[in-house]
Protein backbone atom coordinates (compact mmCIF):
# COMPACT_ATOMS: atom_id res chain seq x y z
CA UNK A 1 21.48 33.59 19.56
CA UNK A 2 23.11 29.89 19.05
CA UNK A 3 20.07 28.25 21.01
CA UNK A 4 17.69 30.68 18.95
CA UNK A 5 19.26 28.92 15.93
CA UNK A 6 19.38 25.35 17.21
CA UNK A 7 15.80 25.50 18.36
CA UNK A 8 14.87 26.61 14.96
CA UNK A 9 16.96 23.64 13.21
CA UNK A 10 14.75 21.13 15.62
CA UNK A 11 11.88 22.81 15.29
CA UNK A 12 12.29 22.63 11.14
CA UNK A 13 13.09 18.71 11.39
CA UNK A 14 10.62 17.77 13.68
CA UNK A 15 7.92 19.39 11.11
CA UNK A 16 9.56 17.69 8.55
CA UNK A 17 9.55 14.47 10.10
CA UNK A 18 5.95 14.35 11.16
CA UNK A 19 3.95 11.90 10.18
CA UNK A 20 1.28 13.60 10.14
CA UNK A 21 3.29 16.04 6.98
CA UNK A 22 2.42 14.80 3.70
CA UNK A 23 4.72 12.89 1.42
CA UNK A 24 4.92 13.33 -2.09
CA UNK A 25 6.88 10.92 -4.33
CA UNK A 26 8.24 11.78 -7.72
CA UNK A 27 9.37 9.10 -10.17
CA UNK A 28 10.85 10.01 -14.00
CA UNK A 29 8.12 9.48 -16.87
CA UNK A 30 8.73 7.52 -20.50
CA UNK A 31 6.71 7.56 -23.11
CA UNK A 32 5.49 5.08 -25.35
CA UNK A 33 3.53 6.34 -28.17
CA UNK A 34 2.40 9.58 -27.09
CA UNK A 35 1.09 8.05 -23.41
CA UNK A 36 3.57 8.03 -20.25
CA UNK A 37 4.63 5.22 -19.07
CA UNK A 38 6.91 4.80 -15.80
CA UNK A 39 8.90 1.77 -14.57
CA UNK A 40 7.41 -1.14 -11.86
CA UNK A 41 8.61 -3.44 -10.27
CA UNK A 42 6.35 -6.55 -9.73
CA UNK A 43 6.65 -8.83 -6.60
CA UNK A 44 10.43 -8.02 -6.60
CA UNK A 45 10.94 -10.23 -9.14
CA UNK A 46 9.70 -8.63 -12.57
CA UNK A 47 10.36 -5.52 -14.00
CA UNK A 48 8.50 -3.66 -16.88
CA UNK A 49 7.68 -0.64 -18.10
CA UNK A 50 4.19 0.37 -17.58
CA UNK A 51 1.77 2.87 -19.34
CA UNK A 52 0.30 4.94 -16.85
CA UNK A 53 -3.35 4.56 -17.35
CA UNK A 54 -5.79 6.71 -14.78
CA UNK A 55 -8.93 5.71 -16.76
CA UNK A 56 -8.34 1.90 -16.25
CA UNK A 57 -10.18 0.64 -13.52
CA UNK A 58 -7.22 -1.83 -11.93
CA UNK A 59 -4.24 -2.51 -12.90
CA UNK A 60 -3.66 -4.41 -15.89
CA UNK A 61 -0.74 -7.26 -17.00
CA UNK A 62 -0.33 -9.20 -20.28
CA UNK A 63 -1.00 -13.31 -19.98
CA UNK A 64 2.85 -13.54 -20.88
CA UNK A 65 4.26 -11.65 -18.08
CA UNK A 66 1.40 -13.61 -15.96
CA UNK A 67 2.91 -16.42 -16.74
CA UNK A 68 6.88 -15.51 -16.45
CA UNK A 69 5.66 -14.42 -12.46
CA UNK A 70 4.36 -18.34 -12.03
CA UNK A 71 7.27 -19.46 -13.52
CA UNK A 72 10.30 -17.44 -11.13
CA UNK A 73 7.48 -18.38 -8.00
CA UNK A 74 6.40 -15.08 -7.46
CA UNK A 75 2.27 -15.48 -8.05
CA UNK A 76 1.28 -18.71 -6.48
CA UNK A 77 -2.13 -20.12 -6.64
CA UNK A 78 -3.43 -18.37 -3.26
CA UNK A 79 -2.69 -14.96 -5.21
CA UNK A 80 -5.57 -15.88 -7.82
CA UNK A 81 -8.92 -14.21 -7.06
CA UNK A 82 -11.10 -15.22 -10.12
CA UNK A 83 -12.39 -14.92 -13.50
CA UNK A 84 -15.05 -11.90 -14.50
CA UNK A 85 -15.55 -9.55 -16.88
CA UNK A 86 -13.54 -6.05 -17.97
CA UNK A 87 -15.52 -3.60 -20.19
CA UNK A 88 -12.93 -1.59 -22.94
CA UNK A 89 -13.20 1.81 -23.77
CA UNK A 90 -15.01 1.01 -27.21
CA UNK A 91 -17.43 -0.86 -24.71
CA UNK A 92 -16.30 -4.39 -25.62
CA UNK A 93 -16.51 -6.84 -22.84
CA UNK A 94 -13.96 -9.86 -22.81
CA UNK A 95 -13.36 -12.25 -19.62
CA UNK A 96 -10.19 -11.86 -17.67
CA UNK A 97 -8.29 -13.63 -14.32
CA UNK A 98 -7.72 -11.79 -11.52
CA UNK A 99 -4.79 -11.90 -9.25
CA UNK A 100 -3.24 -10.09 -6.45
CA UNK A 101 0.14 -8.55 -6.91
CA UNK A 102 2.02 -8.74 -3.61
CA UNK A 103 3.96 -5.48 -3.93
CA UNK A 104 4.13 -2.69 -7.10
CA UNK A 105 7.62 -0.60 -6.42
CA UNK A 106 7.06 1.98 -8.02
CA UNK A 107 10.52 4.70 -7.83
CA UNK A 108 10.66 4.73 -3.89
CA UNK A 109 6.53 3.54 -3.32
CA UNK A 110 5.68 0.06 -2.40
CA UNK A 111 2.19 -0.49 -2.64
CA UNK A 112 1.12 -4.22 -1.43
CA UNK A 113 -1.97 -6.36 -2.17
CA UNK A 114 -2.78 -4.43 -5.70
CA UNK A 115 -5.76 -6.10 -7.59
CA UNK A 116 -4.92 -6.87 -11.18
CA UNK A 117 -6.55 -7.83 -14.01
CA UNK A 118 -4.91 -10.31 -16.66
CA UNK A 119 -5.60 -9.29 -20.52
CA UNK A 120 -4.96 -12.28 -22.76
CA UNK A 121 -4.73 -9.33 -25.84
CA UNK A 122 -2.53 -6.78 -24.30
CA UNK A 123 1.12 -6.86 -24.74
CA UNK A 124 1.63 -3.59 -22.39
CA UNK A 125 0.81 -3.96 -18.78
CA UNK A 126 -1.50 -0.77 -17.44
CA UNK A 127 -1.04 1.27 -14.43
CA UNK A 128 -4.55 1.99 -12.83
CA UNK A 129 -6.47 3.24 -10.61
CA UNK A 130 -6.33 -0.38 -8.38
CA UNK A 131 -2.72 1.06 -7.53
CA UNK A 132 -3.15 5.05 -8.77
CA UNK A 133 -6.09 5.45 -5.95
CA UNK A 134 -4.18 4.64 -3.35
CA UNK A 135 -2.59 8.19 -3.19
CA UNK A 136 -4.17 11.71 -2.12
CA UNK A 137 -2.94 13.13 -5.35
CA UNK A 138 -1.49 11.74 -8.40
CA UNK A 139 -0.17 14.73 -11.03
CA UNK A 140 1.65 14.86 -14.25
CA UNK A 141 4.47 17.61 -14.27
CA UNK A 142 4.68 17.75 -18.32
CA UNK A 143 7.06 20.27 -17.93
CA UNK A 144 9.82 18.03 -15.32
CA UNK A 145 8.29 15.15 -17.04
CA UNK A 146 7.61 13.22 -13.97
CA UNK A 147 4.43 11.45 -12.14
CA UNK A 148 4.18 12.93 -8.21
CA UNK A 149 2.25 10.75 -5.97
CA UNK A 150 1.03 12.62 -2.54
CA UNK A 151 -0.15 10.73 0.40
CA UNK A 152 -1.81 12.10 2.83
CA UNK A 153 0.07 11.00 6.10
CA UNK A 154 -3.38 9.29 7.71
CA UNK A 155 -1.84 6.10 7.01
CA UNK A 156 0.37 3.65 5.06
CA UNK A 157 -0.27 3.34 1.58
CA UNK A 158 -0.37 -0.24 1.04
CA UNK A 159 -4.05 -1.44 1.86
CA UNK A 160 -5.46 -4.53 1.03
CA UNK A 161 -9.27 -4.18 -0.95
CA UNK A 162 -11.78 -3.99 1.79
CA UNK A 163 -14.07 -6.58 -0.31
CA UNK A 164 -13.24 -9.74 -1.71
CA UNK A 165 -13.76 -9.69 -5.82
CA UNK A 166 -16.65 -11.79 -7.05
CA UNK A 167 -17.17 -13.01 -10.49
CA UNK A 168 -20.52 -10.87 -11.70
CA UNK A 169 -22.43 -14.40 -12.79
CA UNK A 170 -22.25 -17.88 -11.95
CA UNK A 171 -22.55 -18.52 -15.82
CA UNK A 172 -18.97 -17.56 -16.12
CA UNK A 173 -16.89 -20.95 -15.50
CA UNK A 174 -14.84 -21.37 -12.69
CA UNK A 175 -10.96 -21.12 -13.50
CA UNK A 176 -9.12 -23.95 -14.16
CA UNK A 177 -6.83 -25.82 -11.68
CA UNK A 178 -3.73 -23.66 -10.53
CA UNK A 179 -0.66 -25.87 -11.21
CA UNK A 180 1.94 -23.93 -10.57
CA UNK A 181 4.88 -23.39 -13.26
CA UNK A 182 2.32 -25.21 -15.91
CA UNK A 183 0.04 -22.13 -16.21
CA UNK A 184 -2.34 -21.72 -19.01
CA UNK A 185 -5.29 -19.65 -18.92
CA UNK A 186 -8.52 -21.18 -18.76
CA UNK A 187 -10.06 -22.27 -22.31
CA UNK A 188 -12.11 -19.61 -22.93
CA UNK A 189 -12.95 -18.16 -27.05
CA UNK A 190 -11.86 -14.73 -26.75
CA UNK A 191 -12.99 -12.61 -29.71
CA UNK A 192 -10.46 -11.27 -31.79
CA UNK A 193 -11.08 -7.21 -31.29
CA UNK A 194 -9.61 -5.75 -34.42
CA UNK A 195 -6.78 -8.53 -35.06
């Protein structure tokens, strides 16, 4: 009966340590206005709270936290992938920088190499799908309040995008010179969209 039982117990962790088993993460949700939001971690340097944003196509960060990541050495001028264009919900188009965030922790999830967009308007950085897609399943619990995110166990979460990003017109100028801890985003007239 005692080996019955012990062959049990390693049967149980052995399924529960397979890689193969999938792994679901939950981390606590805020709320800011009426829309979740859920604490990140940016290049381990930066922390904020985000508003979790499914319908945004990458993740998105404000020009001032852009800036505060130059300035503690944490987004050099290799992690800068462009300028292009980002469509808003109300269909307005404005030009933003892209960069690559070396690592999101999000709870206990690192996800590396996460394409983000820079908004020179927004004061509230967006989680989207850039990081969000990453995972098999990503689910609100309204009732525990929390975000689960499920892998799938057929590999490691953090990929790098299988395309480089291109700007979509060689009208749009090229961005300025990177110069480090002097960062200012290129000179461009944004309109003002309801200011």
């Amino acid at each position: 009966m005692r080996y019955k039982l012990m062959a049990l117990a390693v049967f149980a962790v052995l399924i529960f340590l397979s890689p193969n088993s999938p792994r679901a993460a939950e981390i606590p949700l805020g709320a800011s206005g009426g829309i979740y939001t859920v604490p990140v971690q940016i290049n381990r340097s930066v922390t904020a709270s985000f508003l979790v944003d499914p319908g945004a196509g990458v993740v998105v960060i404000p020009v001032a936290m852009l800036r505060q990541l130059i300035a503690n050495g944490s987004i050099t001028e290799s992690d800068v992938l462009g300028v292009g264009t980002a469509e808003l919900a109300d269909s307005s188009m404005y030009l933003t920088a892209r960069v690559r965030l070396r690592e999101l922790r999000i709870g206990n999830i690192v996800a590396r190499d996460v394409t983000a967009a820079v908004s020179p308007g927004l004061t509230q950085p967006l989680l989207g799908q850039s990081f969000l897609q990453r995972f098999a399943s990503v689910t609100f619990d309204n009732r525990r309040q929390v975000l689960i995110l499920s892998e799938d166990g057929s590999g490691p979460v953090a990929q790098a995008p299988a395309t480089a990003w291109v700007a979509p017109s060689p009208a749009y100028p090229s961005p300025a010179p990177f110069s480090g801890s002097s960062y200012a985003p290129p000179a461009y007239n944004y309109p003002s969209y309801g200011r």
